[in-house]
N, C-alpha and C. Protein backbone atom coordinates (compact mmCIF):
# COMPACT_ATOMS: atom_id res chain seq x y z
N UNK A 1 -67.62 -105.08 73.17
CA UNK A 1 -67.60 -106.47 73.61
C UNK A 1 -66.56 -106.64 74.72
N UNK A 2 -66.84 -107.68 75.78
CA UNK A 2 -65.64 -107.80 76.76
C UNK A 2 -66.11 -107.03 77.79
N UNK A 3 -67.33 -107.06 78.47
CA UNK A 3 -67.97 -106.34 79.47
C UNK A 3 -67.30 -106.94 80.87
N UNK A 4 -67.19 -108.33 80.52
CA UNK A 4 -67.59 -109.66 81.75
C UNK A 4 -65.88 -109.91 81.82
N UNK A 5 -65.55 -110.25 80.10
CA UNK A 5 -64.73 -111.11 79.59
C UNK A 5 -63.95 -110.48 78.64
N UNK A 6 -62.30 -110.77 78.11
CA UNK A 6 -61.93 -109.85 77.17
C UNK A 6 -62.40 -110.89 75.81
N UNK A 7 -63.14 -110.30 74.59
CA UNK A 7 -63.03 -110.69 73.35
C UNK A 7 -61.33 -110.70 72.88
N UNK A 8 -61.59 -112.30 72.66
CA UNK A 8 -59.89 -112.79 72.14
C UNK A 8 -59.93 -112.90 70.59
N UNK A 9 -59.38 -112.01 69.49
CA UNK A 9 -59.13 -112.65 68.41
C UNK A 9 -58.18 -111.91 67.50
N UNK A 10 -57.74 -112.71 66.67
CA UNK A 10 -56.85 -112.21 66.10
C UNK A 10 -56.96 -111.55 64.37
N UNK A 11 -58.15 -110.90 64.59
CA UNK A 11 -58.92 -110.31 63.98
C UNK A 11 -58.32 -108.81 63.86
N UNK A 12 -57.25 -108.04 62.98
CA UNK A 12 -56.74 -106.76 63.05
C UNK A 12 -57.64 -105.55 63.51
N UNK A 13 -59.18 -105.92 62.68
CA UNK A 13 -59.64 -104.51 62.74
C UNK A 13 -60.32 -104.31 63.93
N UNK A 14 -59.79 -102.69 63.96
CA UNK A 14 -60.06 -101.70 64.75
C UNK A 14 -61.04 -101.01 64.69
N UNK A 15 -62.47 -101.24 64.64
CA UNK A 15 -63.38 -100.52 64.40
C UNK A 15 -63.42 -99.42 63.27
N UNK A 16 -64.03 -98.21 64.49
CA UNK A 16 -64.66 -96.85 63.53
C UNK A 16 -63.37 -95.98 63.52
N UNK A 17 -62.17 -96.40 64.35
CA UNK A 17 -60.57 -95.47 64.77
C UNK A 17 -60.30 -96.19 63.05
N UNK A 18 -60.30 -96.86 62.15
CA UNK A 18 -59.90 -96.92 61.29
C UNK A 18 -60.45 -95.92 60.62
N UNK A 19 -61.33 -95.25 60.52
CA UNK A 19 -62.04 -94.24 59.51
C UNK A 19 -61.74 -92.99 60.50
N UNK A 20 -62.57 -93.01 61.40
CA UNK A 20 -62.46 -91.44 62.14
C UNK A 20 -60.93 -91.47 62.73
N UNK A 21 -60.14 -92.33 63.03
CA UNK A 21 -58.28 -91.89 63.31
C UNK A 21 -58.25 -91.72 64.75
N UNK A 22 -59.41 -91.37 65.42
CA UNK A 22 -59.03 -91.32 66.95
C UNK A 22 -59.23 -92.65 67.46
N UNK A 23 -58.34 -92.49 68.40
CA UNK A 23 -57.89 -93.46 69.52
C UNK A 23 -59.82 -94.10 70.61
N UNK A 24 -60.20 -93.23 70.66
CA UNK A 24 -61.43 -93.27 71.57
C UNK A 24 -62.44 -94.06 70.70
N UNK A 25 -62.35 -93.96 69.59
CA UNK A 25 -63.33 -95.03 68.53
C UNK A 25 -62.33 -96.65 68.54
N UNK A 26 -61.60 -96.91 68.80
CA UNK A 26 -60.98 -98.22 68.57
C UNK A 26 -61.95 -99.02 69.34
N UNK A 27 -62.22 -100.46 68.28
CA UNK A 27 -63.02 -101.49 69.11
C UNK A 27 -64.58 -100.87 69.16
N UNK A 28 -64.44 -100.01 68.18
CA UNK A 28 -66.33 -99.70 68.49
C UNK A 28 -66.47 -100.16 66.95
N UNK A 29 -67.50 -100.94 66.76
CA UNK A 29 -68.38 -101.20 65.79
C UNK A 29 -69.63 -101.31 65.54
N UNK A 30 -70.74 -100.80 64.27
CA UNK A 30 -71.59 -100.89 64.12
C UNK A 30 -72.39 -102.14 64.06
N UNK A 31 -73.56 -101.98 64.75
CA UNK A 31 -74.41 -103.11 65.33
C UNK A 31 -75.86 -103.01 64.35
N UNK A 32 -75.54 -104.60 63.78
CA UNK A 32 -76.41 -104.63 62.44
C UNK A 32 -77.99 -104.67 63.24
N UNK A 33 -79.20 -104.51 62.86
CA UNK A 33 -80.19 -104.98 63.19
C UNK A 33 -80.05 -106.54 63.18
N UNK A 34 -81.14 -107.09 64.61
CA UNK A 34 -81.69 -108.45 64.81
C UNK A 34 -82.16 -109.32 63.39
N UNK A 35 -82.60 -108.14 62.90
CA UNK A 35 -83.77 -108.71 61.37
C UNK A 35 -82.88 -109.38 60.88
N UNK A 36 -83.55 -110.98 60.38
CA UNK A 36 -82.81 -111.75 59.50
C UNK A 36 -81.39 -111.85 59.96
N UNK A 37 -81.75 -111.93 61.31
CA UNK A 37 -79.83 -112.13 61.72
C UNK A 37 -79.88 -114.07 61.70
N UNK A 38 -80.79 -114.72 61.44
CA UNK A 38 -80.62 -116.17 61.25
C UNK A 38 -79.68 -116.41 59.74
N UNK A 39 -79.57 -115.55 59.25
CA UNK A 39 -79.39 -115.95 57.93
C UNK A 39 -77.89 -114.88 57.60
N UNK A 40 -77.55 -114.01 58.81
CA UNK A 40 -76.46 -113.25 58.16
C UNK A 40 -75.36 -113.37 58.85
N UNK A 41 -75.10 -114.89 59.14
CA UNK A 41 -73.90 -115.83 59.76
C UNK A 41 -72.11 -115.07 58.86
N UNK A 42 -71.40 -115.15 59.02
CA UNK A 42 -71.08 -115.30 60.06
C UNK A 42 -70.98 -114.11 60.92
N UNK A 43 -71.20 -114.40 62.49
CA UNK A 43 -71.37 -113.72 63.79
C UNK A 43 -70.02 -112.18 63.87
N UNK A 44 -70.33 -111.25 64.32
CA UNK A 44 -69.09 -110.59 65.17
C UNK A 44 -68.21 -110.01 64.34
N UNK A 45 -67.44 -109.03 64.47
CA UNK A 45 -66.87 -108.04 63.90
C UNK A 45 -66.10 -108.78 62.95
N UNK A 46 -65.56 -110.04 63.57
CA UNK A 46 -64.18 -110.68 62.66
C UNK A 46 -64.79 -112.35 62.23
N UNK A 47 -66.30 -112.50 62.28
CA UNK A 47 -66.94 -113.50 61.25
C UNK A 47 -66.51 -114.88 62.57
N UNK A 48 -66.09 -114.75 63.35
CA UNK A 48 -65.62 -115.78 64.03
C UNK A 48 -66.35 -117.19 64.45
N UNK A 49 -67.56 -116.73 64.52
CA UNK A 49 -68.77 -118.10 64.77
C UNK A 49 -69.99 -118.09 63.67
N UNK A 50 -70.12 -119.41 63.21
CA UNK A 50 -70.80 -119.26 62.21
C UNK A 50 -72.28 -119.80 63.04
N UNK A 51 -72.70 -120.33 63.91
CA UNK A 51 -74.26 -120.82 64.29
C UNK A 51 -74.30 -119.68 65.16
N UNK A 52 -75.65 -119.38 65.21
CA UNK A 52 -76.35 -118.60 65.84
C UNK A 52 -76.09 -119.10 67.53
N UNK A 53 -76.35 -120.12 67.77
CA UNK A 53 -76.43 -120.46 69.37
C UNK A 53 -74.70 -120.30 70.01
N UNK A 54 -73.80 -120.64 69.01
CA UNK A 54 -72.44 -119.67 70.01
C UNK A 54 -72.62 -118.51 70.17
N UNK A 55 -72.76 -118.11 69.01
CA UNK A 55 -72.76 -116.67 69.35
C UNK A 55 -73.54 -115.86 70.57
N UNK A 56 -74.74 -116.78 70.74
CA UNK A 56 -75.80 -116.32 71.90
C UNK A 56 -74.77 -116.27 73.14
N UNK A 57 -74.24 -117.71 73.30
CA UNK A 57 -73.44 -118.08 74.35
C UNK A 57 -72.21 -117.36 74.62
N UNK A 58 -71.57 -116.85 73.83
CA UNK A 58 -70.39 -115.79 73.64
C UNK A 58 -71.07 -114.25 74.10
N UNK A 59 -71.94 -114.08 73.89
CA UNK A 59 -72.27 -113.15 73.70
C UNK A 59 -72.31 -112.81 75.69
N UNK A 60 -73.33 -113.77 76.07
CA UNK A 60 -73.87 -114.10 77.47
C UNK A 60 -72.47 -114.29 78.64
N UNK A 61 -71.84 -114.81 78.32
CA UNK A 61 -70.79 -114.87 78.87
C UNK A 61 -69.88 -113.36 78.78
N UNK A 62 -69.62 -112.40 77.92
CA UNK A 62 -68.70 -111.21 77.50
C UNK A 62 -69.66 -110.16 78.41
N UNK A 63 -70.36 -110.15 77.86
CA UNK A 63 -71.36 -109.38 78.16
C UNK A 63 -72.43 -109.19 79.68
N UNK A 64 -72.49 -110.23 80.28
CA UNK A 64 -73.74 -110.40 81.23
C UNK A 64 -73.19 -111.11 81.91
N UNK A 65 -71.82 -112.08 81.61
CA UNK A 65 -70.76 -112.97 82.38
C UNK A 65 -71.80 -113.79 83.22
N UNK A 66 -72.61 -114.53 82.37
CA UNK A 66 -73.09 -115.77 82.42
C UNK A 66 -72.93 -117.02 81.73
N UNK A 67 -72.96 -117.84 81.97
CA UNK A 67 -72.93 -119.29 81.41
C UNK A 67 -74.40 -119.57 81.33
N UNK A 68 -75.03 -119.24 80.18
CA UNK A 68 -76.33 -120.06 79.93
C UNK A 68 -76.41 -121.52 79.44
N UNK A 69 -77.52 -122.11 79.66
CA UNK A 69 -77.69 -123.86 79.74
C UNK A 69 -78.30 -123.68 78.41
N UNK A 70 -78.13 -124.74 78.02
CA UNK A 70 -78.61 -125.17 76.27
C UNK A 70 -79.89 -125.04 76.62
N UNK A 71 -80.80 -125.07 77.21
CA UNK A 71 -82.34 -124.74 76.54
C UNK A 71 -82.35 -123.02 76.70
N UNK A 72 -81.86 -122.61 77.54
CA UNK A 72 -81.60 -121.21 77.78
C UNK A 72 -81.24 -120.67 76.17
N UNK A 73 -80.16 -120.76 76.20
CA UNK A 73 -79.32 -120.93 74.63
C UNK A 73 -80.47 -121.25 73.36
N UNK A 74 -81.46 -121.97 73.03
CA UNK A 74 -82.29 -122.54 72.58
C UNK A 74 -83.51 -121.68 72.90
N UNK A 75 -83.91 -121.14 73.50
CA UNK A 75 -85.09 -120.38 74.00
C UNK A 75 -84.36 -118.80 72.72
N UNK A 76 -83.67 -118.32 73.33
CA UNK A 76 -83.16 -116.78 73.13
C UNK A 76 -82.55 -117.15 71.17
N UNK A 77 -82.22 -118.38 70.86
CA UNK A 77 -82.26 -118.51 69.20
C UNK A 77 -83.35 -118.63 68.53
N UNK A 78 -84.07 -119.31 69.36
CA UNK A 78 -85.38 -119.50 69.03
C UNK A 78 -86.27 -118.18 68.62
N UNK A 79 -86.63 -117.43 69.57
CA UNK A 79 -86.61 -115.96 69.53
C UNK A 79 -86.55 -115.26 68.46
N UNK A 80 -85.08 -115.42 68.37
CA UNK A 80 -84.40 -114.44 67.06
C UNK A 80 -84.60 -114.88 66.11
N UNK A 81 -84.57 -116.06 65.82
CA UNK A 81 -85.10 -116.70 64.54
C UNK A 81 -86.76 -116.43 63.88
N UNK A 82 -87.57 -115.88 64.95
CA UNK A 82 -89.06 -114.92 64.62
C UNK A 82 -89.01 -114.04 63.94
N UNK A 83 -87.66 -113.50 63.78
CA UNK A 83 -86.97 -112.02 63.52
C UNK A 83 -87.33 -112.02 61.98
N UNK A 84 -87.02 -113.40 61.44
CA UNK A 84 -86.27 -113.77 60.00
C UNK A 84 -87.32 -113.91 59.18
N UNK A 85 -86.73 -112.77 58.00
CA UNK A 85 -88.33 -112.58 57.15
C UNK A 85 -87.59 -112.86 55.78
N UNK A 86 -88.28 -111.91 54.58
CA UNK A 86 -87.69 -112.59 52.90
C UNK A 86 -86.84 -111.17 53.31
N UNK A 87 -85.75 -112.10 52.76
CA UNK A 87 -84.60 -111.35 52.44
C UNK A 87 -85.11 -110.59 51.45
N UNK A 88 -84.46 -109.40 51.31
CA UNK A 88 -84.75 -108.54 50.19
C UNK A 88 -83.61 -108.73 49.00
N UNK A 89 -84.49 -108.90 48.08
CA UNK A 89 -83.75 -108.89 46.38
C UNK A 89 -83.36 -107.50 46.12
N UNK A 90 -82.71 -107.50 45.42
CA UNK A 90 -81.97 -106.33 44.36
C UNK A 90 -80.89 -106.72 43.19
N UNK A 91 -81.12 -106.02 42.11
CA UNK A 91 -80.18 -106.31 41.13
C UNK A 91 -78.97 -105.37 41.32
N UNK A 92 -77.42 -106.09 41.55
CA UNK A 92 -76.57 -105.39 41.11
C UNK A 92 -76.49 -104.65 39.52
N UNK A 93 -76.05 -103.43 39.68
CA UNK A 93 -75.60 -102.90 38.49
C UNK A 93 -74.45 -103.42 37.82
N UNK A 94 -74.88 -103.37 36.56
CA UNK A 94 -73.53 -103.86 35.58
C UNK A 94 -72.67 -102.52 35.07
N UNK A 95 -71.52 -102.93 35.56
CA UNK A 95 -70.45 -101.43 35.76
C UNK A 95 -69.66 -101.77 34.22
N UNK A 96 -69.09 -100.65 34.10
CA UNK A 96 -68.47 -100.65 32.43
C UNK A 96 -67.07 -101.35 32.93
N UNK A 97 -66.32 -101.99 31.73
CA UNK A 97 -65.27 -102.66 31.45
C UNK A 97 -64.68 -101.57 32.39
N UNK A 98 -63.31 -102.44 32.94
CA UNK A 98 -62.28 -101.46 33.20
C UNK A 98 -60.94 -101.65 32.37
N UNK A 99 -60.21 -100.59 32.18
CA UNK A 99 -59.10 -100.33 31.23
C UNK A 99 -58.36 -100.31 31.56
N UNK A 100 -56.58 -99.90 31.11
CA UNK A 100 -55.37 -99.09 31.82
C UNK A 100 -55.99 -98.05 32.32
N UNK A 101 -56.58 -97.32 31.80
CA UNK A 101 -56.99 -95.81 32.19
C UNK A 101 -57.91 -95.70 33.33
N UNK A 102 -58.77 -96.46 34.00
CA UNK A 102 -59.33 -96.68 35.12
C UNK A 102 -58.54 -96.26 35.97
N UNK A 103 -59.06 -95.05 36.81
CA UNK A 103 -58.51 -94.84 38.23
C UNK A 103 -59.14 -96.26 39.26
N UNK A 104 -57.77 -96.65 39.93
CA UNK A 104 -57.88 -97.58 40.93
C UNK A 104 -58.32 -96.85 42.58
N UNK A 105 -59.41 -97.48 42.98
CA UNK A 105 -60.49 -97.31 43.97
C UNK A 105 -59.63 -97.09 45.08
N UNK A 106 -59.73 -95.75 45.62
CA UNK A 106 -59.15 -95.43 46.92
C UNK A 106 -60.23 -95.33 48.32
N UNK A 107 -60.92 -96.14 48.68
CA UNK A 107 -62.27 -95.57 49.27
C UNK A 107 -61.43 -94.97 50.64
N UNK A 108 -60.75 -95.46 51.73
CA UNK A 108 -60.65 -94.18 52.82
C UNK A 108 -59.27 -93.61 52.41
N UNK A 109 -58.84 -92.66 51.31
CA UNK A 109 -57.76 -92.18 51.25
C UNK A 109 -58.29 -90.85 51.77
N UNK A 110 -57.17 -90.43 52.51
CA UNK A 110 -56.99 -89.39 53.04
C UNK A 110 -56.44 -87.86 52.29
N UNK A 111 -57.66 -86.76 53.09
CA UNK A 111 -57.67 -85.58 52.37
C UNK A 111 -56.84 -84.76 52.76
């Protein structure tokens, strides 16, 4: 992000350099599919816009360093909103009690 424009926020994380440790991954993040992106608010690495049409506009401006006009804006949500199908169901699993004796969850500890 920040093609046009720098993305301002005060949002800590650092991308994929948090997992892989190099410097050259900072600020890269994975880019969800369009599908059902009407419904998987909030926007952007750090949740920062919750309607779909900033985000268009943020996006247009960083990126393509344009200022699009509200039907513009309205055309390209419009769009994406075709995208939006049934969410898919699933049952979480029911996990066993935890104890003293439970090891506490280290997910990126280092080997």
């Amino acid at each position: 992000m920040g093609l046009y424009e720098e993305y301002v926020t005060k949002n800590p994380a650092e991308g994929v350099a948090g997992l892989s440790g190099r410097d050259t991954d900072r600020f890269k993040f994975k880019v969800p599919t369009l599908r059902n992106v009407e419904l998987t608010y909030p926007y952007f690495h750090d949740g920062a816009y919750w309607k779909l049409e900033e985000a268009v506009d943020v996006m247009a401006r960083l990126q393509l360093g344009r200022q699009l006009e509200k039907d513009e804006i309205g055309k390209i949500t419009a769009f994406m909103k075709t995208l939006t199908g049934e969410q898919p169901s699933f049952q979480l699993p029911m996990l066993p009690p935890s104890n003293n004796n439970t090891p506490i969850p280290q997910p990126f500890a280092k080997k």
